[in-house]
Each structure stands twice: as structure tokens, then as C-alpha cells.
Protein backbone atom coordinates (compact mmCIF):
# COMPACT_ATOMS: atom_id res chain seq x y z
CA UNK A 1 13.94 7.95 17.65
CA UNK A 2 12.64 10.89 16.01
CA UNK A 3 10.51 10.59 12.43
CA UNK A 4 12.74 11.69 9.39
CA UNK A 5 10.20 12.00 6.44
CA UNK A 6 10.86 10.88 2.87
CA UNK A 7 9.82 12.57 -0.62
CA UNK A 8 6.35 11.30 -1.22
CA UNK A 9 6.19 9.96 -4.70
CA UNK A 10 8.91 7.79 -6.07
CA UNK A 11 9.58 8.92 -9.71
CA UNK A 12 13.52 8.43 -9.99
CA UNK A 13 14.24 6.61 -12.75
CA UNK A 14 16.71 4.49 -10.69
CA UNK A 15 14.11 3.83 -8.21
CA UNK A 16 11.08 2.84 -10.52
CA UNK A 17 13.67 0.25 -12.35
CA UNK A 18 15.09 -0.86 -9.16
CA UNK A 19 11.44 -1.57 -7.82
CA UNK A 20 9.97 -3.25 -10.50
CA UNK A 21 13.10 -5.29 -10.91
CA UNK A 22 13.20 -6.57 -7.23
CA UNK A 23 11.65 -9.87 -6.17
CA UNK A 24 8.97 -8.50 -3.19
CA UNK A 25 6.75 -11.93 -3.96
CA UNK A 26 6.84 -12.94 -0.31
CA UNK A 27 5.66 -9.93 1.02
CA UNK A 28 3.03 -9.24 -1.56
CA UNK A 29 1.58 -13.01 -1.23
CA UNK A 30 1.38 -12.69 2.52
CA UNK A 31 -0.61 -9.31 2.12
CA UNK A 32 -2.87 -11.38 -0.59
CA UNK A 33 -2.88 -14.22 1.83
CA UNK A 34 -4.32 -11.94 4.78
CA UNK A 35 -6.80 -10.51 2.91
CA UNK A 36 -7.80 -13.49 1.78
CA UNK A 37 -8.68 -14.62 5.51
CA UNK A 38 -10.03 -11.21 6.12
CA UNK A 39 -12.50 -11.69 3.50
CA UNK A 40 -13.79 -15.03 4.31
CA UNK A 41 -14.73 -13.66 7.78
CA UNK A 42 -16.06 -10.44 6.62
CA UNK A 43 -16.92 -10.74 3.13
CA UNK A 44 -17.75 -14.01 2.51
CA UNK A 45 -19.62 -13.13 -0.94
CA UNK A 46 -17.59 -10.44 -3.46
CA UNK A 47 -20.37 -9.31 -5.48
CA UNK A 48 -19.50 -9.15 -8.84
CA UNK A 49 -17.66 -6.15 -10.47
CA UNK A 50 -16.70 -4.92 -6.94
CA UNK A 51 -14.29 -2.28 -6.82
CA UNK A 52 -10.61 -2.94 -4.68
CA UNK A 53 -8.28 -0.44 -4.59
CA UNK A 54 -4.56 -0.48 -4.61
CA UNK A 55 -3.48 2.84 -3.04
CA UNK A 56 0.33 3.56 -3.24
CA UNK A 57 0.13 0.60 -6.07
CA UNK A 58 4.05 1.28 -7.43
CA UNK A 59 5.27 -0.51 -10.29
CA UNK A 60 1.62 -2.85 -9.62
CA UNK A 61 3.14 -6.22 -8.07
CA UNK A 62 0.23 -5.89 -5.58
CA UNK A 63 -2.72 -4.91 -8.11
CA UNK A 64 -1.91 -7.76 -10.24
CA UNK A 65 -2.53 -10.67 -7.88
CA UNK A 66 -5.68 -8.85 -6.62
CA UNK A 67 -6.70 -9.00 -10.21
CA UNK A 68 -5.80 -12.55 -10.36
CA UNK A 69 -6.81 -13.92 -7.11
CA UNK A 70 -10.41 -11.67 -7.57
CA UNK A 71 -10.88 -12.25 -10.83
CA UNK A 72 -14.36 -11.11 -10.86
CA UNK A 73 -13.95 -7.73 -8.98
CA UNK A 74 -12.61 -4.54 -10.80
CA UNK A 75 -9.25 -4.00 -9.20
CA UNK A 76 -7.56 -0.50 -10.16
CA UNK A 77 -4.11 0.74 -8.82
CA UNK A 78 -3.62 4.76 -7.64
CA UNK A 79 -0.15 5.83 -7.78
CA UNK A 80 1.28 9.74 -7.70
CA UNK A 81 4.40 8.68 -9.42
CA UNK A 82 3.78 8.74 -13.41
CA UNK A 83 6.46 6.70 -13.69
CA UNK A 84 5.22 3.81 -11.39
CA UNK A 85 2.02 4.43 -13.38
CA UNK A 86 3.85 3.37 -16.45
CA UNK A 87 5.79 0.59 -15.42
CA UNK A 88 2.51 -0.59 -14.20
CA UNK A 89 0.76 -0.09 -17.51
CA UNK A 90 3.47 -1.53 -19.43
CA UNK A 91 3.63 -4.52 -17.06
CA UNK A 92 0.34 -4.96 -17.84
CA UNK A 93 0.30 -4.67 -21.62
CA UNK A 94 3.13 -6.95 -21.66
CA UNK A 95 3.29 -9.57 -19.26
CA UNK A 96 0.03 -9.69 -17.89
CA UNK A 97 -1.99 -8.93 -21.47
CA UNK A 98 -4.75 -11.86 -19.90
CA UNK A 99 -5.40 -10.21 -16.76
CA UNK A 100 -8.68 -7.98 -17.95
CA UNK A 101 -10.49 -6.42 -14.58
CA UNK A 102 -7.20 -4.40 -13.99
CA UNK A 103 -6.44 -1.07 -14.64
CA UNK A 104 -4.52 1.85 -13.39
CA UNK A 105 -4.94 5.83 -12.51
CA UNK A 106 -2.38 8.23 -11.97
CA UNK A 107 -3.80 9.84 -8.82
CA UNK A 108 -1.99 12.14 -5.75
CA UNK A 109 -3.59 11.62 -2.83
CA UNK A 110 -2.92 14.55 -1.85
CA UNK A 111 -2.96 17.13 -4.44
CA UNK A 112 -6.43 16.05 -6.14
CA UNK A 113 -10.04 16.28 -5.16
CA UNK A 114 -10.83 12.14 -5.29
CA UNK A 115 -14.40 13.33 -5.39
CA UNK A 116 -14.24 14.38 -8.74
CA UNK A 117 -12.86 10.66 -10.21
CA UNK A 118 -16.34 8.71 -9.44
CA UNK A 119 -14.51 5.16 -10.85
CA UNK A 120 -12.62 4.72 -7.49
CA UNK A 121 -15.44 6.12 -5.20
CA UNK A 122 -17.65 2.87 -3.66
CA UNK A 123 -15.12 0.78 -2.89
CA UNK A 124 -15.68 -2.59 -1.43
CA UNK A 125 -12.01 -3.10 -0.80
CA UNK A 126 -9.44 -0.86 0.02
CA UNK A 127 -5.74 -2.05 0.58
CA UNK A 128 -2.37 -0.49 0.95
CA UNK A 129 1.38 -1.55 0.99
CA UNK A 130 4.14 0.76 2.36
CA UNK A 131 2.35 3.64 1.64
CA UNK A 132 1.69 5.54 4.82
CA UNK A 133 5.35 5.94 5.84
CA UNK A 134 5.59 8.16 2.38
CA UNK A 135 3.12 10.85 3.70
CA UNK A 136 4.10 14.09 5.11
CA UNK A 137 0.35 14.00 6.34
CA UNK A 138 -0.37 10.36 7.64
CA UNK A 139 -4.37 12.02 7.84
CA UNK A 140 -4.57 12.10 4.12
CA UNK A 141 -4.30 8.21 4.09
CA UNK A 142 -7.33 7.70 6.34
CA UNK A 143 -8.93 10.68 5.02
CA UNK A 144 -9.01 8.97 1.45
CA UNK A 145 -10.11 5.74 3.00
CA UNK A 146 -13.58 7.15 4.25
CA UNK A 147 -13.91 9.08 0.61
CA UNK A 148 -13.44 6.21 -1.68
CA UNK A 149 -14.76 3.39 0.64
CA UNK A 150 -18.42 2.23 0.79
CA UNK A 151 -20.65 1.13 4.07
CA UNK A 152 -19.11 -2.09 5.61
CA UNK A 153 -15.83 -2.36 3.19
CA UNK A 154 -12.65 -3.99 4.29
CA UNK A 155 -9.30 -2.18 4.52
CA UNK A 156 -6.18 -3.49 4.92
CA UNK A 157 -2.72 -1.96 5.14
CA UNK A 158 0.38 -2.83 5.83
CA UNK A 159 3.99 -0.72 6.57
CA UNK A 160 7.43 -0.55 7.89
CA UNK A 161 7.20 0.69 11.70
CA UNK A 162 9.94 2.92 12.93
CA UNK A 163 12.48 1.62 15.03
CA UNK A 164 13.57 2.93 18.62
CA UNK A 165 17.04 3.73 17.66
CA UNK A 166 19.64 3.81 14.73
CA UNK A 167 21.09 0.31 16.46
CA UNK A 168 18.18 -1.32 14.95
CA UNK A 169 18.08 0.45 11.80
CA UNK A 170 21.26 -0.82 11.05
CA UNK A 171 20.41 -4.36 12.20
CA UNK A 172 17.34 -4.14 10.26
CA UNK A 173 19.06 -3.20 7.16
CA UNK A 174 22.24 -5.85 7.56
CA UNK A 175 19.63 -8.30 7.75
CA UNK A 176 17.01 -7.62 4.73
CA UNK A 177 18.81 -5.46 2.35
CA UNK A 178 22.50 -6.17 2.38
CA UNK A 179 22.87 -7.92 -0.84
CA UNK A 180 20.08 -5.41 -2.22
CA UNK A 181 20.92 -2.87 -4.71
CA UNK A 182 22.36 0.67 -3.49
CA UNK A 183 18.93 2.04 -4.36
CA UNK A 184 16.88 -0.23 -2.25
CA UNK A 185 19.72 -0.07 0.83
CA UNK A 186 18.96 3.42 0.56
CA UNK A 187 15.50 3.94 0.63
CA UNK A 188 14.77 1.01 3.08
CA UNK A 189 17.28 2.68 5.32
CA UNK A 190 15.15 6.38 4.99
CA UNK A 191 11.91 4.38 4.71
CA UNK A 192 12.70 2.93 8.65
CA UNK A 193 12.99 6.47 9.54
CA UNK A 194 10.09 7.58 7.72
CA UNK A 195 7.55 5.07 9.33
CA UNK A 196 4.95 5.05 11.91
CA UNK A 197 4.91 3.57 15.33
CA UNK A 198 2.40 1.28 16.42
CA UNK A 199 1.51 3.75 19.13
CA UNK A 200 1.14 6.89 16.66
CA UNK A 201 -0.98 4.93 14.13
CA UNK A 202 -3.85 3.99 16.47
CA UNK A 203 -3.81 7.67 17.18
CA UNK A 204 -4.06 8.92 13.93
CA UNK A 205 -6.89 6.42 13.32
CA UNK A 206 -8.08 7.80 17.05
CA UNK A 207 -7.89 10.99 15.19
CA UNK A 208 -9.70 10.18 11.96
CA UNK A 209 -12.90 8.32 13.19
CA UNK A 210 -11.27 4.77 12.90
CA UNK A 211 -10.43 3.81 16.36
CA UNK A 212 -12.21 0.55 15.77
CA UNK A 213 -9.35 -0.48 13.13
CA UNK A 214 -7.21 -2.90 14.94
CA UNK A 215 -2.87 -2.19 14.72
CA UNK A 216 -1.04 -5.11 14.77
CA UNK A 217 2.65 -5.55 14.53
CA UNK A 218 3.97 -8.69 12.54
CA UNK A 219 7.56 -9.63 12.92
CA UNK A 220 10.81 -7.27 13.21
CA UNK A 221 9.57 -4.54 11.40
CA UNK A 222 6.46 -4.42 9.83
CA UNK A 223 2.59 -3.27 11.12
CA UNK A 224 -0.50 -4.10 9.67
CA UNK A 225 -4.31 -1.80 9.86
CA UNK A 226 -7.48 -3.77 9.15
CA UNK A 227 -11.27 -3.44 9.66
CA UNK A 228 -14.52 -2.37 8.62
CA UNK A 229 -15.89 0.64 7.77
């Protein structure tokens, strides 16, 4: 099945409400979860005030528990969308006023220089959630990853993988989003499209330097990049 790409930043107002109304706490603990175990095996010891970033951070479901769960580290969320960035921000002011090593930067990955913003250069940890399959240019994900990431940090992400045909798009989407709301149906239906396969993101990574990342894929429809730079 051939790639169908999606608009890159999310800024509908349907879609930002829709998104940071839904309930994605068992995905985003099992991404917290994993790097969790990645950490313990690769860095044991967080120094403190290390920098993880969220890249693709949304309405900031993601950036908050690495706030919480890191509590020590200085955890900032990039998003394109300004209103994702807001959501985020107001989320933050209002029901997580106690979290205080969290912060957010409205950044596109692909229209600025990230060069030029030295708080999110040196990163120790770099994570990701259903991010790539909104590129146009998957490169500009990895290419980001070796700007903003120090020696040795640990990078995680995690997407939607394409299916092999609109058979199990449709089974895909009977299963996980029929009681959703139109506006998640919809874009989980053009996200499936939009994402990678396993095959095509080792050779991007084959491509950008990272052929030592390891591609894994986790259940019915998801794949996960880790390693070390």
C-alpha cells in the first residue's frame, strides 16, 4: 500500500480539543514505562537539570509525565502547532501548576534553524510519539535528533506503521477507534496511511547515520526507534 501523507501540524480547532480531550493514558504510560527500562540500562544516573525533549509534544500528555516521573531533569515540549502549544501551556498553568521543570516552545522542525534556540541543544534525552508519520520529510526527524542531542543520549520514538492494504486499515480502525469521535476516526484512518514501514524506517536511519538504532514493531500497529547516539 502506497504512503498517503498528512498536513504536518495539527492546528484545527476541532482537532486540538478532540486531542486533549481523549484518554491516550495507556499509550503514553507504556512509552514512559520503556524509557524507563531504557534508562536503567543506559543511563543509570540522570544528572541533574538534564535536558529531555518532547518532539511532536501536542496538547503535552507526554511532557507532563516526563516532568513528573524525572522530576529533576528539565523536560521541554516542541510543537509546530500554536495551538497544541497553548493547550499545553494552559494545561500546565491549570492543572499541573506543581509540576516546575516543564516548559514548552513553539518550534517547526522544519521551517526553523534549531541552532539558533541553544535551550533545546545538549540533550540527554530525546523522545517522540506519533510524530514521524506527520513529516513530508521523515529526514528532518533524524536530522533534528543529531542537532539537539548530546554524545551518548538516549532516543526513543514511537509511531503508527503503515499497513499492507486498506483491509487492515479498516480492521485497524473498527477495532481502536470505533466509538472515537469523528475527528479521531478520521485522522487515525489518514494517520495509517501516513506512516512508515518497519522496512523504510531502518533505511531512513541507514540514510541518516543511525543504522545502529534498533526498529522494533510492538503489537498490530505500532513501531518503536531506540538507541544511543
Amino acid at each position: 500500500m502506497q504512503r498517503s501523507p498528512e498536513p504536518e501540524l495539527m492546528n484545527a480547532p476541532d482537532q486540538v480539543i478532540a486531542y486533549s480531550d481523549a484518554d491516550f493514558s495507556c499509550g503514553d504510560h507504556s512509552l514512559i514505562e520503556r524509557l524507563s527500562q531504557l534508562m536503567e540500562q543506559a543511563l543509570p544516573v540522570l544528572p541533574e537539570a538534564a535536558l529531555i525533549l518532547d518532539l511532536g509534544c501536542g496538547p503535552g500528555n507526554i511532557s507532563e509525565r516526563l516532568a513528573v516521573r524525572w522530576p529533576l531533569s528539565n523536560v521541554i515540549g516542541l510543537d509546530g502547532a500554536s495551538s497544541m502549544i497553548e493547550i499545553a501551556n494552559q494545561r500546565l498553568s491549570d492543572v499541573c501548576p506543581a509540576i516546575k521543570n516543564l516548559s514548552y516552545l513553539l518550534v517547526d522542525l522544519s521551517q526553523c534553524c534549531l541552532g539558533d534556540i541553544p535551550q533545546i541543544n545538549g540533550a540527554s534525552v530525546i523522545v517522540s510519539n506519533s510524530l514521524l508519520h506527520h513529516l513530508h520529510n521523515p529526514q528532518m526527524l533524524w536530522t533534528s535528533v543529531k542537532q539537539l542531542a548530546e554524545p551518548n543520549a538516549l532516543i526513543l520514538h514511537r509511531d503508527l506503521r503503515r499497513p499492507s492494504n486498506d483491509q487492515e486499515v479498516d480492521a485497524l480502525c473498527a477495532h481502536y477507534v470505533s466509538h472515537a469521535p469523528t475527528v479521531l476516526q478520521r485522522d487515525f484512518r489518514a494517520s495509517l496511511f501516513a506512516a512508515f514501514t518497519t522496512d523504510e524506517v531502518r533505511d531512513q536511519l541507514d540514510q541518516a547515520g543511525l543504522g545502529h538504532f534498533t526498529v522494533t514493531e510492538i503489537d498490530d500497529r505500532y513501531l518503536e526507534v531506540c538507541g544511543q547516539m
